[in-house]
C-alpha atoms as a PDB file:
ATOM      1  CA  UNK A   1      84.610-112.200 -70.725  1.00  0.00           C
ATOM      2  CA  UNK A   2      85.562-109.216 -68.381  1.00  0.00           C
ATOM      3  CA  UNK A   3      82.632-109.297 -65.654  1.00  0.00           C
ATOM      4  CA  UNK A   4      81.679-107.576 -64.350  1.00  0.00           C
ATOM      5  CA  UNK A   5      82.631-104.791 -66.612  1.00  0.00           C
ATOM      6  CA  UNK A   6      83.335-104.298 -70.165  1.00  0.00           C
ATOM      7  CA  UNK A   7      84.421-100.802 -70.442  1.00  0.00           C
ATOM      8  CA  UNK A   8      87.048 -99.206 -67.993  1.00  0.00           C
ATOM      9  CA  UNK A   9      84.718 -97.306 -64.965  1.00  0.00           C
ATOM     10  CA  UNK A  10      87.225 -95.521 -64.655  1.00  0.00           C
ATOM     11  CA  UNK A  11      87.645 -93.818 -68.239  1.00  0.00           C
ATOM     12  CA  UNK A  12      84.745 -95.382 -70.256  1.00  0.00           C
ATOM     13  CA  UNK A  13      87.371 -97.293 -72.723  1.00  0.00           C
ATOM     14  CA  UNK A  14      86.668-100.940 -73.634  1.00  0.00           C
ATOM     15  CA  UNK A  15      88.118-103.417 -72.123  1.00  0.00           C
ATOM     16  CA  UNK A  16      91.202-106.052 -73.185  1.00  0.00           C
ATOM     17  CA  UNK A  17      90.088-109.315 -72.478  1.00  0.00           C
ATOM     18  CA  UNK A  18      90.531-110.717 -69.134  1.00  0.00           C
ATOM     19  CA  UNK A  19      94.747-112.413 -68.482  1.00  0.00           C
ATOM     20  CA  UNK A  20      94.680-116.077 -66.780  1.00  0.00           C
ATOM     21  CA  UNK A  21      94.494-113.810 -63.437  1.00  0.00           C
ATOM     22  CA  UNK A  22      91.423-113.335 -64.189  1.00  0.00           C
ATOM     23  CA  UNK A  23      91.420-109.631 -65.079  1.00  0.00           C
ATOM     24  CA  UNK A  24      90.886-107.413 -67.600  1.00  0.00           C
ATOM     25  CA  UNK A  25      93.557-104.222 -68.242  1.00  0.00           C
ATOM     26  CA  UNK A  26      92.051-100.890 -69.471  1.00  0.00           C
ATOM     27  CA  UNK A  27      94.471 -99.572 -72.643  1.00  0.00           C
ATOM     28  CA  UNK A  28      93.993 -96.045 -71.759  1.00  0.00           C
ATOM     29  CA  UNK A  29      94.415 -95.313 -67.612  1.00  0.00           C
ATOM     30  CA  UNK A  30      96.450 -99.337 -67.421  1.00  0.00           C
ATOM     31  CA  UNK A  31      94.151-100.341 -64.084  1.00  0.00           C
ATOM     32  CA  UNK A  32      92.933-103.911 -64.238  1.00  0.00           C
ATOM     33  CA  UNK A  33      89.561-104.656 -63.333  1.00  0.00           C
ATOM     34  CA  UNK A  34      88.862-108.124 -61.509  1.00  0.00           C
ATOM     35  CA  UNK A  35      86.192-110.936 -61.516  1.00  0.00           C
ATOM     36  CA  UNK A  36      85.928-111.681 -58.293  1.00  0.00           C
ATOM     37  CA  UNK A  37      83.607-113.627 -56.523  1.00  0.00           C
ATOM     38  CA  UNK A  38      80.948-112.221 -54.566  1.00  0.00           C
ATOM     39  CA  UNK A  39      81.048-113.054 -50.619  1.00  0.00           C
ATOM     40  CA  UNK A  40      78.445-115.066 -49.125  1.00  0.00           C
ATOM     41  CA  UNK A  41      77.468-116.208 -45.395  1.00  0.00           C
ATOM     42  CA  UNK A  42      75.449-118.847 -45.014  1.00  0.00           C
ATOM     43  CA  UNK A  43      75.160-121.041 -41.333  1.00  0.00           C
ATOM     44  CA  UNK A  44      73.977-124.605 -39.924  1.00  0.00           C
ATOM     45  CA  UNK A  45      71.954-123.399 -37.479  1.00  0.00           C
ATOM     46  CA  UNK A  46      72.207-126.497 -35.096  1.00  0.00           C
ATOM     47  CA  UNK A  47      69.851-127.175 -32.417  1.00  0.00           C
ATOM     48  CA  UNK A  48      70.749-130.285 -30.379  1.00  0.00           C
ATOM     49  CA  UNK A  49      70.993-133.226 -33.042  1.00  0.00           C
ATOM     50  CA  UNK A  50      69.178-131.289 -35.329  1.00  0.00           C
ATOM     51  CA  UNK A  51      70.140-128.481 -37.977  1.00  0.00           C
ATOM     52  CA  UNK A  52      67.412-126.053 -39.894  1.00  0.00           C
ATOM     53  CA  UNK A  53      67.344-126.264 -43.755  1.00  0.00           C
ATOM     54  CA  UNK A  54      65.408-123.987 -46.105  1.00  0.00           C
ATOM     55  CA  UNK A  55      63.664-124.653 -49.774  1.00  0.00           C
ATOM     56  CA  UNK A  56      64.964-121.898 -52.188  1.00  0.00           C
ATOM     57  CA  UNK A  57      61.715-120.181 -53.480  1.00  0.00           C
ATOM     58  CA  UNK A  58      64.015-118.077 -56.111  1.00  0.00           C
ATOM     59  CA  UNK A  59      66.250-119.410 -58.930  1.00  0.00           C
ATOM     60  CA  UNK A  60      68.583-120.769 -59.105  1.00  0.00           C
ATOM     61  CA  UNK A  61      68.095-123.890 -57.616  1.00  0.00           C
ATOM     62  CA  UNK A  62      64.634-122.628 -56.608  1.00  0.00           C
ATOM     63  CA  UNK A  63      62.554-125.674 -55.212  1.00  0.00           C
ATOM     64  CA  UNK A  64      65.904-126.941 -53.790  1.00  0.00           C
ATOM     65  CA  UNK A  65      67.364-127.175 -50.829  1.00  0.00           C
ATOM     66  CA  UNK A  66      70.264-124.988 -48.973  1.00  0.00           C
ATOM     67  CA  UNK A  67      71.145-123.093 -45.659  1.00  0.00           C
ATOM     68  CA  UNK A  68      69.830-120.341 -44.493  1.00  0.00           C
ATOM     69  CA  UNK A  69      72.149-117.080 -45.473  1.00  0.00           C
ATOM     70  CA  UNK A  70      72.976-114.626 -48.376  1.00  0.00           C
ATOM     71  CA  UNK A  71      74.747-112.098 -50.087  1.00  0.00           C
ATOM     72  CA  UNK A  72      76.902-109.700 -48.060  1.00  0.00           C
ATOM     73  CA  UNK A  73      77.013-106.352 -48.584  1.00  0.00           C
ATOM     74  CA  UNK A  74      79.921-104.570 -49.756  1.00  0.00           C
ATOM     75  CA  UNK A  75      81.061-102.717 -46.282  1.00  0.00           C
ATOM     76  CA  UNK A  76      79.290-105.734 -44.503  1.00  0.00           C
ATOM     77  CA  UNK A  77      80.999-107.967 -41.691  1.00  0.00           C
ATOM     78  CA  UNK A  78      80.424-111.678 -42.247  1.00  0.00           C
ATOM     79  CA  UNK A  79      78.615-112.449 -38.935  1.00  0.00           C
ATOM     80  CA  UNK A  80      76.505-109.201 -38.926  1.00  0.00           C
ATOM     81  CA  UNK A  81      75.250-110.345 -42.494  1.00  0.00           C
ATOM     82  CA  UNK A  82      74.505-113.713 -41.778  1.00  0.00           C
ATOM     83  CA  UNK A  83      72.430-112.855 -38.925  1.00  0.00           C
ATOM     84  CA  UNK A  84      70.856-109.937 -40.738  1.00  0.00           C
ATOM     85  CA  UNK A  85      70.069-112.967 -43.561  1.00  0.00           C
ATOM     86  CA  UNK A  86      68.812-115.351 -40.933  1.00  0.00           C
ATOM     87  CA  UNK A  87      66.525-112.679 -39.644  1.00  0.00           C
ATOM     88  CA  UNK A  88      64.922-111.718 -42.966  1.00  0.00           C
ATOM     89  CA  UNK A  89      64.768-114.994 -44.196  1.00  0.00           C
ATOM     90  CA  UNK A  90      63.536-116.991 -40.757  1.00  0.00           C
ATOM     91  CA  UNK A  91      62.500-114.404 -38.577  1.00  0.00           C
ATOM     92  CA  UNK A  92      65.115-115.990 -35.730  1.00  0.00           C
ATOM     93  CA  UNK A  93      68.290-115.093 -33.921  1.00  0.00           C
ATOM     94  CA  UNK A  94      71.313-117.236 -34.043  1.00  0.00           C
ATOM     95  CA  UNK A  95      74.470-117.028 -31.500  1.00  0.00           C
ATOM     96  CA  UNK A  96      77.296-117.130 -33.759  1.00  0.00           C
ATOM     97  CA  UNK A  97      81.190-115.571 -34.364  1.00  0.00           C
ATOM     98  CA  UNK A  98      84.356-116.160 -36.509  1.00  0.00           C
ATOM     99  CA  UNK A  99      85.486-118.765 -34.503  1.00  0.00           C
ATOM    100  CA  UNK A 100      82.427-120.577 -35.567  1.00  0.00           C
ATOM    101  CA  UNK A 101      83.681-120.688 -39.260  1.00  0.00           C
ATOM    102  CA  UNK A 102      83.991-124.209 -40.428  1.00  0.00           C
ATOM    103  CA  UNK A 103      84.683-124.214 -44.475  1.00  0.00           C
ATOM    104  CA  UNK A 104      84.961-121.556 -47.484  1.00  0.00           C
ATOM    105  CA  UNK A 105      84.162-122.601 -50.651  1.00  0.00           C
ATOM    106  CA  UNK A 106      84.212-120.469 -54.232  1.00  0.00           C
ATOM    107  CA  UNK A 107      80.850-122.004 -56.702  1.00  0.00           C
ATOM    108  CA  UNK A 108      79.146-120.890 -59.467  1.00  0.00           C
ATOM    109  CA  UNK A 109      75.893-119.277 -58.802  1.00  0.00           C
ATOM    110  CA  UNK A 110      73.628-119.596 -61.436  1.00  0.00           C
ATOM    111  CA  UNK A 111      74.018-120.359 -65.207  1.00  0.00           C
ATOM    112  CA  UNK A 112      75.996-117.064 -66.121  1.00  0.00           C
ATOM    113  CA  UNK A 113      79.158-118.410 -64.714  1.00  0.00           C
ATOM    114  CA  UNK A 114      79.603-115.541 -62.011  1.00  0.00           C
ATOM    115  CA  UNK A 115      81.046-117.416 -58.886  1.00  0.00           C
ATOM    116  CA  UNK A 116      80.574-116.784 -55.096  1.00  0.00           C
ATOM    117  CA  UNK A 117      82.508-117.445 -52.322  1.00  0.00           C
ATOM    118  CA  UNK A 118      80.257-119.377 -49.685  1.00  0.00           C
ATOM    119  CA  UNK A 119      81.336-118.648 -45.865  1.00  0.00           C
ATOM    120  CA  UNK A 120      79.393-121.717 -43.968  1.00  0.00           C
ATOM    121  CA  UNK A 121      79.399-121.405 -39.996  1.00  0.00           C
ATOM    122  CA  UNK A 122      77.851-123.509 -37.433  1.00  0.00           C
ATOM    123  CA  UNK A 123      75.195-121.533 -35.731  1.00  0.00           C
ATOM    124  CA  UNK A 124      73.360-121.874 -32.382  1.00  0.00           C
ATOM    125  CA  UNK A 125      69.587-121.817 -32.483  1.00  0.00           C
ATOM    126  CA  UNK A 126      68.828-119.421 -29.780  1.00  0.00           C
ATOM    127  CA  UNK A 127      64.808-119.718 -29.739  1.00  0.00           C
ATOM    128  CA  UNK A 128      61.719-118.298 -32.096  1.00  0.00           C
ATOM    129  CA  UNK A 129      59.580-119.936 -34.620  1.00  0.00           C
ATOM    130  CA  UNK A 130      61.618-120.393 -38.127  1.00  0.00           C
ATOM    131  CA  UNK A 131      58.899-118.354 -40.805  1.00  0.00           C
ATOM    132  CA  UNK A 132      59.975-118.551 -43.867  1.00  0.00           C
ATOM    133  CA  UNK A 133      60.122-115.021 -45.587  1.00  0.00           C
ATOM    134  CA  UNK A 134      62.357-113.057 -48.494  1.00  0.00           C
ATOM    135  CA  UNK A 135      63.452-115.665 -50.402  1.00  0.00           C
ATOM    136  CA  UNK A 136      62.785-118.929 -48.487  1.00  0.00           C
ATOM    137  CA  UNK A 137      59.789-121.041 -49.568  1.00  0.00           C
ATOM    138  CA  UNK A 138      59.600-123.485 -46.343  1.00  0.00           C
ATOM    139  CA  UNK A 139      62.256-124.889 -43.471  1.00  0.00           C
ATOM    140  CA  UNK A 140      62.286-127.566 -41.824  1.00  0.00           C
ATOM    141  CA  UNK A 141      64.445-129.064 -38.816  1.00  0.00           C
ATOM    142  CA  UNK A 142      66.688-132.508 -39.974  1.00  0.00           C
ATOM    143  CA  UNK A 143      69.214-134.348 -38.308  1.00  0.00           C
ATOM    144  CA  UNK A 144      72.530-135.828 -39.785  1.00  0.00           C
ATOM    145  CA  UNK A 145      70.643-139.081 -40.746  1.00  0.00           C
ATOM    146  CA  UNK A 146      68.521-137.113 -43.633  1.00  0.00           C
ATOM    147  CA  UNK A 147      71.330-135.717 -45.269  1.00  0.00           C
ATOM    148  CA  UNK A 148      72.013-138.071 -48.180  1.00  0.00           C
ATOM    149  CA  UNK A 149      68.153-138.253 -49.043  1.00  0.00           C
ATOM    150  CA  UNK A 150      67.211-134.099 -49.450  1.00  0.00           C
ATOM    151  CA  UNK A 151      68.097-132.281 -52.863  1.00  0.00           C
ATOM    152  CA  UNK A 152      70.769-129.651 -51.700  1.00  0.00           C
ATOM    153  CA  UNK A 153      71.482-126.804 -54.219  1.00  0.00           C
ATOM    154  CA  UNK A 154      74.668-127.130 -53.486  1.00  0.00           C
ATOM    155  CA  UNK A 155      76.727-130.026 -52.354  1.00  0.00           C
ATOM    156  CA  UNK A 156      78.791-127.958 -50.177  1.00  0.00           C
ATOM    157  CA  UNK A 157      76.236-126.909 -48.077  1.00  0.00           C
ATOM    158  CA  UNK A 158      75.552-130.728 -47.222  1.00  0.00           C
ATOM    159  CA  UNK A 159      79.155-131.328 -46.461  1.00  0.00           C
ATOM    160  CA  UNK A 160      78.595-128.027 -43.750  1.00  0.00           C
ATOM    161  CA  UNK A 161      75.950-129.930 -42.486  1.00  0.00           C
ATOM    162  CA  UNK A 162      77.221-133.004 -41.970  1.00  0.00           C
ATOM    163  CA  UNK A 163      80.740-131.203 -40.334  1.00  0.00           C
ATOM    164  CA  UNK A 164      78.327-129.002 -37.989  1.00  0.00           C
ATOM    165  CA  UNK A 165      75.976-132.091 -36.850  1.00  0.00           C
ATOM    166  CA  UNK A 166      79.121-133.964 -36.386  1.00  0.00           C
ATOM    167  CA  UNK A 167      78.468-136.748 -39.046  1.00  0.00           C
END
């Protein structure tokens, strides 16, 4: 399949099918089209020996548990969207930067097999009461010793966890 396109935007003709790189060549103007996978920040936003965690009230995964973050926009800097996310989503500021990156990792996201690539970063709680909003049904505050017991989404944003609360 050529997601995210079928027919060339470029000249309207269909599509080959996608090479083993993953893209998909247009017959007509010979540009390739790529599946790529969509960018998206998400932080441990670390207090002390605690870290903030937020039940997805949207599928996929909804009822689940993951970090607070989201889709970047397509002219958007990582840190600016991930504390534009944390904002609608918590209602909080965070203190964070590049330097604060701490793993990438490409997933599926949902079941029709488009991927992401999830930017985690250790964040600093900087003060406000977390309200869940946009697509966040609660948070809560846990520490590295409640890890293995909640239902993570994703078992990458555990291992972020763990890495940020330094267990």
């Amino acid at each position: 399949m050529s997601r995210p396109f079928r027919f060339c935007p470029a000249d309207g003709t269909k599509l080959g099918d996608p090479g083993n790189d993953s893209g998909a060549g247009c017959p007509k103007c010979d540009r390739v089209w790529y599946h790529n996978a969509a960018p998206t920040a998400g932080a441990a936003i670390v207090d002390g020996d605690r870290a903030l965690v937020t039940k997805r009230a949207r599928e996929p995964e909804k009822g689940r548990f993951d970090v607070p973050g989201g889709f970047l926009d397509a002219d958007e800097d990582p840190i600016a969207g991930l504390k534009r996310e944390v904002q609608e989503e918590l209602g909080i500021d965070v203190e964070v930067s590049l330097s604060d990156l701490v793993q990438m990792v490409p997933h599926p996201y949902g079941d029709d097999g488009d991927y992401v690539l999830a930017m985690g970063f250790k964040a600093r709680y900087t003060g406000g009461e977390p309200k869940p909003a946009d697509d966040v049904a609660d948070a809560r505050w846990i520490t590295a010793s409640d890890l293995d017991a909640i239902d993570f989404a994703w078992d990458h944003d555990r291992e972020l966890l763990r890495k940020a609360l330094g267990g």
